[in-house]
PDB file of N, CA and C in Angstrom:
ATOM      1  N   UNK A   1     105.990  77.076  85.937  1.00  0.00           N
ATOM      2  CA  UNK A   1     106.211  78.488  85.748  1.00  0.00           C
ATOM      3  C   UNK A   1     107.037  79.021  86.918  1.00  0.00           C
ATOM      4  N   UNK A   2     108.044  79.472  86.846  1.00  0.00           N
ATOM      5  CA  UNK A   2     109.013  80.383  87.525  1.00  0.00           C
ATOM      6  C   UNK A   2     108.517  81.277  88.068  1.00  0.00           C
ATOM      7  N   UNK A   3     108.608  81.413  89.259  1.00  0.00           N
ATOM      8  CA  UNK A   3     107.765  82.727  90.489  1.00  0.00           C
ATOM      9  C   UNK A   3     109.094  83.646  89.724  1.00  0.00           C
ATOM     10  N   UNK A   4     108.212  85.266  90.444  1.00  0.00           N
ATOM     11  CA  UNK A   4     109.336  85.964  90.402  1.00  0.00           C
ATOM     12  C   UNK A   4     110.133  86.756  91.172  1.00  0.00           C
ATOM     13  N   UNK A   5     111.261  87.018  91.255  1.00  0.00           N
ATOM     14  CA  UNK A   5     111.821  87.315  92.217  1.00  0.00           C
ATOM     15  C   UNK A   5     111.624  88.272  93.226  1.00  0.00           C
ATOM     16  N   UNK A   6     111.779  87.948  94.716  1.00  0.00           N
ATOM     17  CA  UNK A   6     110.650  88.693  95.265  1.00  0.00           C
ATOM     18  C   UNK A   6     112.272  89.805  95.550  1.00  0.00           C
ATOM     19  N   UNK A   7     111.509  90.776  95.917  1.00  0.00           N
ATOM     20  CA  UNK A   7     112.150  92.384  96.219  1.00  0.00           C
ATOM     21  C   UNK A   7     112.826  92.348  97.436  1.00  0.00           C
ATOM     22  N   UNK A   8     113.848  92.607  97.531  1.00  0.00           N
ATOM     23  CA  UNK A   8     114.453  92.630  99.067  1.00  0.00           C
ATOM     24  C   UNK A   8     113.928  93.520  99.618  1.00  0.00           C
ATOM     25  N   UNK A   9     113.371  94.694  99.734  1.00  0.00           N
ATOM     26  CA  UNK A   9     112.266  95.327 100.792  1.00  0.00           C
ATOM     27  C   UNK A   9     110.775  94.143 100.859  1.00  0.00           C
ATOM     28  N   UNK A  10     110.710  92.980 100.267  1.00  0.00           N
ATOM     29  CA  UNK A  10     109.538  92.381 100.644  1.00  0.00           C
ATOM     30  C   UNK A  10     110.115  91.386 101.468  1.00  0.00           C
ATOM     31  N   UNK A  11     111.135  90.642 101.336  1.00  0.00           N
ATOM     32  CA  UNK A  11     111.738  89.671 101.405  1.00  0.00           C
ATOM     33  C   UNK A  11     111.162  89.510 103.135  1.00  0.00           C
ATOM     34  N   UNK A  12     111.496  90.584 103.866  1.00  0.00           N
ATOM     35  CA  UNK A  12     111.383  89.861 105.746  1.00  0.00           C
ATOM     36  C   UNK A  12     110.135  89.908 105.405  1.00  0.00           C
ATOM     37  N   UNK A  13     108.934  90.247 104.790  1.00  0.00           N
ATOM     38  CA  UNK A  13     107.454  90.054 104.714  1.00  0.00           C
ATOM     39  C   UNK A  13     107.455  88.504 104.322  1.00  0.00           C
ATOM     40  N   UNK A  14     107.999  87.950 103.465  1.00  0.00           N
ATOM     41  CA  UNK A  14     107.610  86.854 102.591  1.00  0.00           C
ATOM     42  C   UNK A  14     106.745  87.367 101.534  1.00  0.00           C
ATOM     43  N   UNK A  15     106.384  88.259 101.283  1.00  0.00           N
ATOM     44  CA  UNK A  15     105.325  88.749 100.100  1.00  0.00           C
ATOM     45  C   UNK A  15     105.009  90.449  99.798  1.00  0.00           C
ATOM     46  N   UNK A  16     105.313  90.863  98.974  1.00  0.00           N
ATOM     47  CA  UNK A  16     105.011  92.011  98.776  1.00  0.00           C
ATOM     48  C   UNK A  16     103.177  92.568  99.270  1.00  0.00           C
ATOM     49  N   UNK A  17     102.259  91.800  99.008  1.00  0.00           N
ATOM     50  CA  UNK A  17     101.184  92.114  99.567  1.00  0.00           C
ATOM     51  C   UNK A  17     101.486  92.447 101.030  1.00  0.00           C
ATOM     52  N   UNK A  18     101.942  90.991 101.762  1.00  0.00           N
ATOM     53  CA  UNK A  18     101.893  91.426 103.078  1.00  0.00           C
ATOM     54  C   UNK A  18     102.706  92.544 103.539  1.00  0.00           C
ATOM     55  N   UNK A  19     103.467  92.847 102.710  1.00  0.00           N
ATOM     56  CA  UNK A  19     104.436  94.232 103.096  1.00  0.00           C
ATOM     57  C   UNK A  19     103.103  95.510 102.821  1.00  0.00           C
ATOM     58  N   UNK A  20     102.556  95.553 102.434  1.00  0.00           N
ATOM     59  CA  UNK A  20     101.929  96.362 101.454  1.00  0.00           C
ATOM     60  C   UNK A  20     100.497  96.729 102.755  1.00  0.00           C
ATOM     61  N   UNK A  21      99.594  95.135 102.862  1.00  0.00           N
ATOM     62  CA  UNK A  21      98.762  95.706 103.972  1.00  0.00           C
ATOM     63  C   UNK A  21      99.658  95.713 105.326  1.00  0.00           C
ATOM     64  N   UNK A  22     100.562  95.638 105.979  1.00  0.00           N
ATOM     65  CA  UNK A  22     101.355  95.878 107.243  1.00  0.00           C
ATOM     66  C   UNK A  22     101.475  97.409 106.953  1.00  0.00           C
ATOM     67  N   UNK A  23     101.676  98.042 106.127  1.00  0.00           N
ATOM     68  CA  UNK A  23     101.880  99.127 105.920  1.00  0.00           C
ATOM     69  C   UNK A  23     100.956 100.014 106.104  1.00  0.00           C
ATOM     70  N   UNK A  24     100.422  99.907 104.943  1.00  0.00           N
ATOM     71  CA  UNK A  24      98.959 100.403 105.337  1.00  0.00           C
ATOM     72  C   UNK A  24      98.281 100.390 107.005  1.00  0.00           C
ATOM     73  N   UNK A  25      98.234  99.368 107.519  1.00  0.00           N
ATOM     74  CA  UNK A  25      97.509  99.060 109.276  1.00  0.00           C
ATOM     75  C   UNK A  25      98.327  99.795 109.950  1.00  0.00           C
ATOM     76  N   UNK A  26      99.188  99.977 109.816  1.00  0.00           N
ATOM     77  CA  UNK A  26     100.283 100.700 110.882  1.00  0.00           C
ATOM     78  C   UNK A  26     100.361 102.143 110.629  1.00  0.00           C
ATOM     79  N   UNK A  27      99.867 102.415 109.286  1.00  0.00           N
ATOM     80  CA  UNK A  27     100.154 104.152 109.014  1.00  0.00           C
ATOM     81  C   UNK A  27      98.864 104.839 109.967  1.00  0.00           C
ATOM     82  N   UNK A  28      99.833 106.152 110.585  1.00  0.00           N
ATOM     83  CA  UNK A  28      99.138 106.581 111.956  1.00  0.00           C
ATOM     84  C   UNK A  28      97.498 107.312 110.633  1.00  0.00           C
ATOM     85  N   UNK A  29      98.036 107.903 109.485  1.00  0.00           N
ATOM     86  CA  UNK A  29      97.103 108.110 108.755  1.00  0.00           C
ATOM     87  C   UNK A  29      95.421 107.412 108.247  1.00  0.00           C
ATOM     88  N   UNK A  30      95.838 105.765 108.847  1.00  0.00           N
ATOM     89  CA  UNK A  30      94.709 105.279 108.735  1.00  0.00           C
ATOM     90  C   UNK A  30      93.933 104.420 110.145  1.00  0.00           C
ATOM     91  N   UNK A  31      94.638 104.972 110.573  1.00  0.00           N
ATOM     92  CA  UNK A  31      94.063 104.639 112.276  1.00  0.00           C
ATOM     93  C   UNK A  31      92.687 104.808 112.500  1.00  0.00           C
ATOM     94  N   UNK A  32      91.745 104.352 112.585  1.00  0.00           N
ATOM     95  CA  UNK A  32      90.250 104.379 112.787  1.00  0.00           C
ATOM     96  C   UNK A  32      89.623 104.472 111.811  1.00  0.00           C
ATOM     97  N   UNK A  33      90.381 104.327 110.907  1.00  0.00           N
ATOM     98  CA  UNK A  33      89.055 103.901 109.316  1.00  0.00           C
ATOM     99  C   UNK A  33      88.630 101.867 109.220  1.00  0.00           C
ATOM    100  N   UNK A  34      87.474 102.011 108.358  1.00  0.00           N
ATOM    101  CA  UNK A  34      86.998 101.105 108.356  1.00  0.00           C
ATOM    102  C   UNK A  34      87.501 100.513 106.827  1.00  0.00           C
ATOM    103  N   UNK A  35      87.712  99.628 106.841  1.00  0.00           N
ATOM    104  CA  UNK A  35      88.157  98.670 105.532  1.00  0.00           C
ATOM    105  C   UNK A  35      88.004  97.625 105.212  1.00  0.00           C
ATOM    106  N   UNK A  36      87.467  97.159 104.079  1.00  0.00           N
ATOM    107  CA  UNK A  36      86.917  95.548 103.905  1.00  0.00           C
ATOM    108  C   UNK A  36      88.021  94.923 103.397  1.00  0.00           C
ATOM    109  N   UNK A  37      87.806  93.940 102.745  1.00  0.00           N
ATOM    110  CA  UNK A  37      89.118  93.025 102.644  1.00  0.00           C
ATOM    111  C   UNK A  37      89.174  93.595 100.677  1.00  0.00           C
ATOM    112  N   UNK A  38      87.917  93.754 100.182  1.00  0.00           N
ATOM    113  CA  UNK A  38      88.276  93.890  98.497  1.00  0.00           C
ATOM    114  C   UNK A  38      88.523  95.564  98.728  1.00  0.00           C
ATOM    115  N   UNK A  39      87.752  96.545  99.339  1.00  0.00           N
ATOM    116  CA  UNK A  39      88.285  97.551  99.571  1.00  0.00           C
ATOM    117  C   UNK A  39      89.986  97.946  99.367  1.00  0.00           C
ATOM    118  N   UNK A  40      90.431  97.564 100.851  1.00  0.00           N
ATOM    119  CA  UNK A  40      91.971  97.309 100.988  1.00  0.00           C
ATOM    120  C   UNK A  40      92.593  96.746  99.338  1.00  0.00           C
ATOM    121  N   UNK A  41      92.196  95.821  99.032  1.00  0.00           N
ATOM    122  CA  UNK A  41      92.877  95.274  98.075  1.00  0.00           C
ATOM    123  C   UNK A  41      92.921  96.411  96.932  1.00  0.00           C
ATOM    124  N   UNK A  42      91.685  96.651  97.019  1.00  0.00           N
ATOM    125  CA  UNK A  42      91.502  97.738  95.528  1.00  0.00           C
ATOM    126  C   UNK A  42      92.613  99.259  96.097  1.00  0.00           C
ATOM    127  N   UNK A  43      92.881  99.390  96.986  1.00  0.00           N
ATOM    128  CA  UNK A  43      93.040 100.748  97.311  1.00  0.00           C
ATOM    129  C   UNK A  43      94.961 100.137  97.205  1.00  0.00           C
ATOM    130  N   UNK A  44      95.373  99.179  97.397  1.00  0.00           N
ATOM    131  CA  UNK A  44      96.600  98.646  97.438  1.00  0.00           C
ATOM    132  C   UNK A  44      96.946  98.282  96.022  1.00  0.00           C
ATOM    133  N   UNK A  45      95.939  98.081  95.326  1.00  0.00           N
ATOM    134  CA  UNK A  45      96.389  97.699  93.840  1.00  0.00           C
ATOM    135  C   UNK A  45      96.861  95.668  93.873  1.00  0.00           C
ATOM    136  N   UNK A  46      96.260  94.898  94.958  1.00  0.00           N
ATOM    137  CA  UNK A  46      96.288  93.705  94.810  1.00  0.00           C
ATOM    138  C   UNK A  46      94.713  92.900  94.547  1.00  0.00           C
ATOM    139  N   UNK A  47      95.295  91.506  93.921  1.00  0.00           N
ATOM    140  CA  UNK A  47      94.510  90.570  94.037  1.00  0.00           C
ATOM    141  C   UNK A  47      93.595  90.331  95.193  1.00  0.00           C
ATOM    142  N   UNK A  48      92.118  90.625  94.781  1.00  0.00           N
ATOM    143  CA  UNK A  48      91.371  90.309  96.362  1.00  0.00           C
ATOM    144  C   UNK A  48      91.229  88.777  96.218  1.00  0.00           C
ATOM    145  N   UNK A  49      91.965  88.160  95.599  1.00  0.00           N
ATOM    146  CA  UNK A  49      91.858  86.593  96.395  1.00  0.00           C
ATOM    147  C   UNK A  49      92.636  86.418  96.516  1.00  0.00           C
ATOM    148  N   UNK A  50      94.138  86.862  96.622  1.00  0.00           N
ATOM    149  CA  UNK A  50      95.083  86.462  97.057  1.00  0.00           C
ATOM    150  C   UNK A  50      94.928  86.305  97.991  1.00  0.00           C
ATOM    151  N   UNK A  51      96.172  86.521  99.255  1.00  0.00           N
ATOM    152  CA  UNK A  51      96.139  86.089 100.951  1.00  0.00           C
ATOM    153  C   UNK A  51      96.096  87.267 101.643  1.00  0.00           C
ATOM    154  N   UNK A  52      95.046  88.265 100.778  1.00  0.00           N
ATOM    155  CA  UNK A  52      94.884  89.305 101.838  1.00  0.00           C
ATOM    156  C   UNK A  52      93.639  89.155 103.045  1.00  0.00           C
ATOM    157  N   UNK A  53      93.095  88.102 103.282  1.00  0.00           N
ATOM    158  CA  UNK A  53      92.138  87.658 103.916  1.00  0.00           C
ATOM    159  C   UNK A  53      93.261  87.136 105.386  1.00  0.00           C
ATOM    160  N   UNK A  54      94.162  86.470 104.766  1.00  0.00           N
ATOM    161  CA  UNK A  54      94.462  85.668 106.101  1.00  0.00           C
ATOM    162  C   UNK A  54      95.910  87.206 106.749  1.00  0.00           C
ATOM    163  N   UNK A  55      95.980  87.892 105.929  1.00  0.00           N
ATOM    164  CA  UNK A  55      96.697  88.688 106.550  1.00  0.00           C
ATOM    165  C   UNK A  55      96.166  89.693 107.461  1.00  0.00           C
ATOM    166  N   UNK A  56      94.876  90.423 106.990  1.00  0.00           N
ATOM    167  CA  UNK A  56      93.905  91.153 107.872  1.00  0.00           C
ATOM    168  C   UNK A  56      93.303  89.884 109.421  1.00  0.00           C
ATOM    169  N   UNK A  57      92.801  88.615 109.335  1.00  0.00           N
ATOM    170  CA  UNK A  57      92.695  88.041 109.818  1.00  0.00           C
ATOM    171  C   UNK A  57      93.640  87.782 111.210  1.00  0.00           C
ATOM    172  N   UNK A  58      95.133  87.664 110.669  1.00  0.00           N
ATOM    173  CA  UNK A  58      96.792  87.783 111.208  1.00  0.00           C
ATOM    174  C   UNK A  58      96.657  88.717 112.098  1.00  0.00           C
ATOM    175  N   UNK A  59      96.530  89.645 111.722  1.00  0.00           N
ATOM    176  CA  UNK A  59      96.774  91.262 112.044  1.00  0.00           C
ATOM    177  C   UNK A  59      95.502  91.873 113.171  1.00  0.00           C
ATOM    178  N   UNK A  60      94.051  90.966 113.405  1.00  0.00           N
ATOM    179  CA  UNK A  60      93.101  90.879 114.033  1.00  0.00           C
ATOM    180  C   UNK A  60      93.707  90.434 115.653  1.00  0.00           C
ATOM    181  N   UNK A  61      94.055  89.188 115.151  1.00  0.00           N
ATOM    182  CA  UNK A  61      94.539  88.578 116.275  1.00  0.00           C
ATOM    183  C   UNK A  61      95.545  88.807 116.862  1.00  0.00           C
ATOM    184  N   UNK A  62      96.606  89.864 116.372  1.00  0.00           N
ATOM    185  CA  UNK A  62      97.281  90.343 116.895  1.00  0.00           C
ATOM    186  C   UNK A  62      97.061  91.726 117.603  1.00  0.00           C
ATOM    187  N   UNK A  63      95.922  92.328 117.245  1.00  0.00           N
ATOM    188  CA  UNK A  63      95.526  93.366 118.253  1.00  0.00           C
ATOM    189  C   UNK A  63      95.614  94.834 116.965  1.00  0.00           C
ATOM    190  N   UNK A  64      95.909  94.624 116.181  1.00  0.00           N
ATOM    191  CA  UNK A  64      95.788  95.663 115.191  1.00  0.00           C
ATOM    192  C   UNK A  64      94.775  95.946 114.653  1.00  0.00           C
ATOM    193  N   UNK A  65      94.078  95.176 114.289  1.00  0.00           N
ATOM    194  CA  UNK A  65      92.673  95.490 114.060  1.00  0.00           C
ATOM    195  C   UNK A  65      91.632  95.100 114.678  1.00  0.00           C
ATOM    196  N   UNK A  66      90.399  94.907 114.750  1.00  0.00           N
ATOM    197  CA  UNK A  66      89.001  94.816 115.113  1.00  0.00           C
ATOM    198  C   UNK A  66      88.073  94.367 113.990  1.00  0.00           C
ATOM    199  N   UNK A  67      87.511  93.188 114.200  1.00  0.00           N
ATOM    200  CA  UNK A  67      86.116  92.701 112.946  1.00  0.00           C
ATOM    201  C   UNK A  67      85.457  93.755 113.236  1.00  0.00           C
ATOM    202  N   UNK A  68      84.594  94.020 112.321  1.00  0.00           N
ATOM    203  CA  UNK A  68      83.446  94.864 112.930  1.00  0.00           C
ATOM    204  C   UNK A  68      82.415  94.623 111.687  1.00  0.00           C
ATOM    205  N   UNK A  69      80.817  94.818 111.697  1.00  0.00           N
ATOM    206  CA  UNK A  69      80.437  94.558 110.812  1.00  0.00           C
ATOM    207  C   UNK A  69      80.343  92.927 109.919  1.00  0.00           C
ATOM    208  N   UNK A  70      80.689  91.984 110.623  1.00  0.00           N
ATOM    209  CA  UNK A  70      80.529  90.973 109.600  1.00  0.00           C
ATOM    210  C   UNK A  70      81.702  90.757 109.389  1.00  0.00           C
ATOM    211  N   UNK A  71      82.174  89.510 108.694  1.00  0.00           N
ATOM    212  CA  UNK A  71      83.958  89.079 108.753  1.00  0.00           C
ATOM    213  C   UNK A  71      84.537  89.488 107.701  1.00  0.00           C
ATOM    214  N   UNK A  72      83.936  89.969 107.063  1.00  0.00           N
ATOM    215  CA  UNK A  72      85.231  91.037 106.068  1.00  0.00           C
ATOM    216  C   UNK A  72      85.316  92.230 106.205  1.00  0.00           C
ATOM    217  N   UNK A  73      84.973  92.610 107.471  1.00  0.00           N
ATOM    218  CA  UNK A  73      85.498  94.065 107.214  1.00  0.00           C
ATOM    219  C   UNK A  73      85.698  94.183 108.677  1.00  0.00           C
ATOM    220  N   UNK A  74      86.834  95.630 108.949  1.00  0.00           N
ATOM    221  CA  UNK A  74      87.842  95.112 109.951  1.00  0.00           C
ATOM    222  C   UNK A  74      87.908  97.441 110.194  1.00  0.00           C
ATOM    223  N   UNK A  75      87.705  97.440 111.511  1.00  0.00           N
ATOM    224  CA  UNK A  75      88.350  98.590 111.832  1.00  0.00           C
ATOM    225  C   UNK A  75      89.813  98.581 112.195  1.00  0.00           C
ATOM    226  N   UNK A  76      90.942  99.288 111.967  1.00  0.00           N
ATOM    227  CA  UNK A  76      92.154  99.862 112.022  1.00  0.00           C
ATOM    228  C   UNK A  76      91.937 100.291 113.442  1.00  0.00           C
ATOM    229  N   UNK A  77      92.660  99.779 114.642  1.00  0.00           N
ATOM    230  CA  UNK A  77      92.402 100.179 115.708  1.00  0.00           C
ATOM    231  C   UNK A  77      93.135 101.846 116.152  1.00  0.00           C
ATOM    232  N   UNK A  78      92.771 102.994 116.541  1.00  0.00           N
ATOM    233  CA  UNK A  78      93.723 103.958 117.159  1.00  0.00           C
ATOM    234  C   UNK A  78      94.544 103.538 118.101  1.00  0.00           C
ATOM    235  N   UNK A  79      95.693 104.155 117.961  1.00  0.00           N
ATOM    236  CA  UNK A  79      96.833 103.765 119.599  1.00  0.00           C
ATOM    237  C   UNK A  79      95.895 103.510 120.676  1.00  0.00           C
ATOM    238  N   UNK A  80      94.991 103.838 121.085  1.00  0.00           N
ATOM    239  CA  UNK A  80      94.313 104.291 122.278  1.00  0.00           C
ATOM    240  C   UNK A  80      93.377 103.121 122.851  1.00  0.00           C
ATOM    241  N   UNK A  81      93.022 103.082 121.693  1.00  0.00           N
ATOM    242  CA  UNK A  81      92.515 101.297 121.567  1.00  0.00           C
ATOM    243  C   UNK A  81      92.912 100.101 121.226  1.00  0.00           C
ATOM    244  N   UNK A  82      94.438 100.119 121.612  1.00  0.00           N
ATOM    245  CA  UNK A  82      95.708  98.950 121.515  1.00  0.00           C
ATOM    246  C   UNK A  82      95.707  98.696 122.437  1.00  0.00           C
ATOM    247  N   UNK A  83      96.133  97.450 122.986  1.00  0.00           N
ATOM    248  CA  UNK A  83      96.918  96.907 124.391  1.00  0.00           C
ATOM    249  C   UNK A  83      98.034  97.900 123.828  1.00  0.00           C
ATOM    250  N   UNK A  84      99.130  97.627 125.259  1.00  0.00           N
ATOM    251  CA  UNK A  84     100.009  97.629 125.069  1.00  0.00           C
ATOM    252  C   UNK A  84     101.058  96.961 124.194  1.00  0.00           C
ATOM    253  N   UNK A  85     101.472  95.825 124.162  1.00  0.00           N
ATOM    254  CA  UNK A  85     101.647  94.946 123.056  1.00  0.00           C
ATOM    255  C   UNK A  85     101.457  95.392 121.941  1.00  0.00           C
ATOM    256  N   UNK A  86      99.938  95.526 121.584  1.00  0.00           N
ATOM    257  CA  UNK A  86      99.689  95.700 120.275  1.00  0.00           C
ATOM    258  C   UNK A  86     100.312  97.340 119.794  1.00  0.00           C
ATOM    259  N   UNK A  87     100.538  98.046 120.612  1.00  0.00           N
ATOM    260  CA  UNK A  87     100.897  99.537 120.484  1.00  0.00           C
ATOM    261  C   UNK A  87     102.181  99.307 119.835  1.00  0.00           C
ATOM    262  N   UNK A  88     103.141  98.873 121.399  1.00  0.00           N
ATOM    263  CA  UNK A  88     104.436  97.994 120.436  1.00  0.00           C
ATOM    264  C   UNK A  88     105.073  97.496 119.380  1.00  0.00           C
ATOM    265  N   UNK A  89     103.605  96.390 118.766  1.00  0.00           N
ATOM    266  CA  UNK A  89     103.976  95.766 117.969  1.00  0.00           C
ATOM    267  C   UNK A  89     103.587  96.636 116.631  1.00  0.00           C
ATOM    268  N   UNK A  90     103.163  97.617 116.712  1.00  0.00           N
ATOM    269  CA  UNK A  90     102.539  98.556 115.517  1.00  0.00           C
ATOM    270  C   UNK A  90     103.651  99.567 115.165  1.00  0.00           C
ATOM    271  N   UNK A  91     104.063 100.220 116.492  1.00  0.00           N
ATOM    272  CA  UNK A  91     105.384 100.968 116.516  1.00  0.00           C
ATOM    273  C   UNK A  91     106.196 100.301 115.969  1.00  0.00           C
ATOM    274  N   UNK A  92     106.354  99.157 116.324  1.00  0.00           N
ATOM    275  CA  UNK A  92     107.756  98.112 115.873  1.00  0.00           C
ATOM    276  C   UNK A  92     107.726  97.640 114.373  1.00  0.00           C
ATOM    277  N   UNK A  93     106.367  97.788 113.856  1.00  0.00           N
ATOM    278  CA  UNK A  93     106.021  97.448 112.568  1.00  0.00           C
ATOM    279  C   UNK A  93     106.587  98.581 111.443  1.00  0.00           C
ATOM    280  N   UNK A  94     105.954  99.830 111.746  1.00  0.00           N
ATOM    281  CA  UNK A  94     106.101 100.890 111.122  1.00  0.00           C
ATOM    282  C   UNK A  94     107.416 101.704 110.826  1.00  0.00           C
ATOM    283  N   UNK A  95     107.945 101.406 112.198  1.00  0.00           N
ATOM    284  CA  UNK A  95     109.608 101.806 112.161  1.00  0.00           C
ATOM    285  C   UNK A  95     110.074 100.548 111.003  1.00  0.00           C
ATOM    286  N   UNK A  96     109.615  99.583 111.427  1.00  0.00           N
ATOM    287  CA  UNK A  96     110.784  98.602 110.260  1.00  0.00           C
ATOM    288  C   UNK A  96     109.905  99.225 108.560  1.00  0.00           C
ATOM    289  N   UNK A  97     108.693  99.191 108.677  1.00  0.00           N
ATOM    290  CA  UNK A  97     108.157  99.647 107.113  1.00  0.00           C
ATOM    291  C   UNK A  97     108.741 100.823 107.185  1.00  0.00           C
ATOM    292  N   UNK A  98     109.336 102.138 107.599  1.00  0.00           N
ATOM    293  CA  UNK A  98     110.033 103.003 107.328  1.00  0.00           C
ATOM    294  C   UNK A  98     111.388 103.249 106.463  1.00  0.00           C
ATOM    295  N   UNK A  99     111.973 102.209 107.511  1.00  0.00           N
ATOM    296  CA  UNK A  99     112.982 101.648 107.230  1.00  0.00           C
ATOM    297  C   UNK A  99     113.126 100.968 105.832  1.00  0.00           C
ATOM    298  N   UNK A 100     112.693 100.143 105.734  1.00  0.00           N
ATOM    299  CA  UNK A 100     112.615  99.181 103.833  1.00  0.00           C
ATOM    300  C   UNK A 100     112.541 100.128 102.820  1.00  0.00           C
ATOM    301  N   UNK A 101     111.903 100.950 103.137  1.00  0.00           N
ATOM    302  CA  UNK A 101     111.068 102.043 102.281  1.00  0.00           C
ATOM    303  C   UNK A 101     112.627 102.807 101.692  1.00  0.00           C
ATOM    304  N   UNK A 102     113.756 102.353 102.579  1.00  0.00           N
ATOM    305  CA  UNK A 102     114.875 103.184 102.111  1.00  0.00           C
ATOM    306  C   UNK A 102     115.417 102.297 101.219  1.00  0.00           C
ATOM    307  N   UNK A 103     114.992 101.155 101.429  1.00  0.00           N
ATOM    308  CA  UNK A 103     115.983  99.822 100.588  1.00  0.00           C
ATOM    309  C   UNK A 103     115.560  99.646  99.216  1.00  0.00           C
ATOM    310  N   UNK A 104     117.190  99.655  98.166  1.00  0.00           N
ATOM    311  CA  UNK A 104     116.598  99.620  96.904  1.00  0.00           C
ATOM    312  C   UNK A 104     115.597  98.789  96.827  1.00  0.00           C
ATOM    313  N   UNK A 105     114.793  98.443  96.089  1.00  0.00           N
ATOM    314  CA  UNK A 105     113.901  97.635  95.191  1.00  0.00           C
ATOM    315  C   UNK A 105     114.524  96.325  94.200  1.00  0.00           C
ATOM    316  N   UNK A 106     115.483  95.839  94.545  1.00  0.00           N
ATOM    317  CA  UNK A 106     116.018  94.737  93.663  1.00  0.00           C
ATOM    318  C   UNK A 106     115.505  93.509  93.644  1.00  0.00           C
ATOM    319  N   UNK A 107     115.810  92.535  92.956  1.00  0.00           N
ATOM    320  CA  UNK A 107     115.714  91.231  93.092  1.00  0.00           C
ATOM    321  C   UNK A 107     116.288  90.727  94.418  1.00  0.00           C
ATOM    322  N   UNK A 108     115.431  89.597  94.942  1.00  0.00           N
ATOM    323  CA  UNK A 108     116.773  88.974  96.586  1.00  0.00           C
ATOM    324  C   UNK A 108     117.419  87.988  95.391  1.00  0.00           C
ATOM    325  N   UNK A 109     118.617  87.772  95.695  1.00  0.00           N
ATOM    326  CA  UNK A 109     119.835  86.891  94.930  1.00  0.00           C
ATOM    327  C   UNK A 109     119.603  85.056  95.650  1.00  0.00           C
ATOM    328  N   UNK A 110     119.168  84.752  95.016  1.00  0.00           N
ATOM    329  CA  UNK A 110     118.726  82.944  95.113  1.00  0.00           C
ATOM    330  C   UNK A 110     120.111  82.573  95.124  1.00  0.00           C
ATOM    331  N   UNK A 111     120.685  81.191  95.694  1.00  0.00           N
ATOM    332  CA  UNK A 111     121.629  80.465  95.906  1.00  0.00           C
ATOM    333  C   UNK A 111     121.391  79.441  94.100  1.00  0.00           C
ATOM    334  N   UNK A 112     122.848  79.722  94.273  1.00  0.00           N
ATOM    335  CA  UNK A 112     122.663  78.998  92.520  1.00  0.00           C
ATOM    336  C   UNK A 112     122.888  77.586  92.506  1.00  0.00           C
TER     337      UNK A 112
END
């Protein structure tokens, strides 16, 4: 079966999910809420068994979020409670999800 063509605003993600929760973690709007992994999924409109586990997981270890509660569920850290780095890398996230957000929605063009 033929995947389908992924979206050039997903394309630097590798996956529209992961475009989807990067987005979400970085919006200053959800900064200190608490979110489980089927939560997130349901509120994103994805598969909770897809790879939204290893992306919240990703995104842990990079300083964006916090386990809290048991391993599926994860606080959204505030700026305030970032390293530096992680402040950075959230800023640096959000500006580029800003950015895509302008880019049509097409197919990416495969080498024939």
């Amino acid at each position: 079966m033929a995947r389908a063509a992924a979206q050039l605003p997903d394309w630097i993600f590798s996956a529209p999910n992961k475009r989807r929760v990067i987005a979400y973690v970085v919006s200053s709007q959800n900064h200190g809420k608490l979110i489980s992994e089927r939560d997130l999924a349901r509120t994103l409109g994805v598969d909770p068994r897809g790879s939204i586990d290893e992306h919240l997981f990703a995104l842990a270890q990079l300083g964006l979020l916090q386990r809290h509660e048991g391993p599926r569920r994860f606080r959204i850290l505030r700026r305030a409670d970032m390293s530096g780095i992680a402040r950075d890398l959230s800023d640096a996230l959000s500006d580029l999800v800003v950015a895509l957000e302008r880019v049509q929605a097409i197919p990416v063009k495969r080498p024939k």
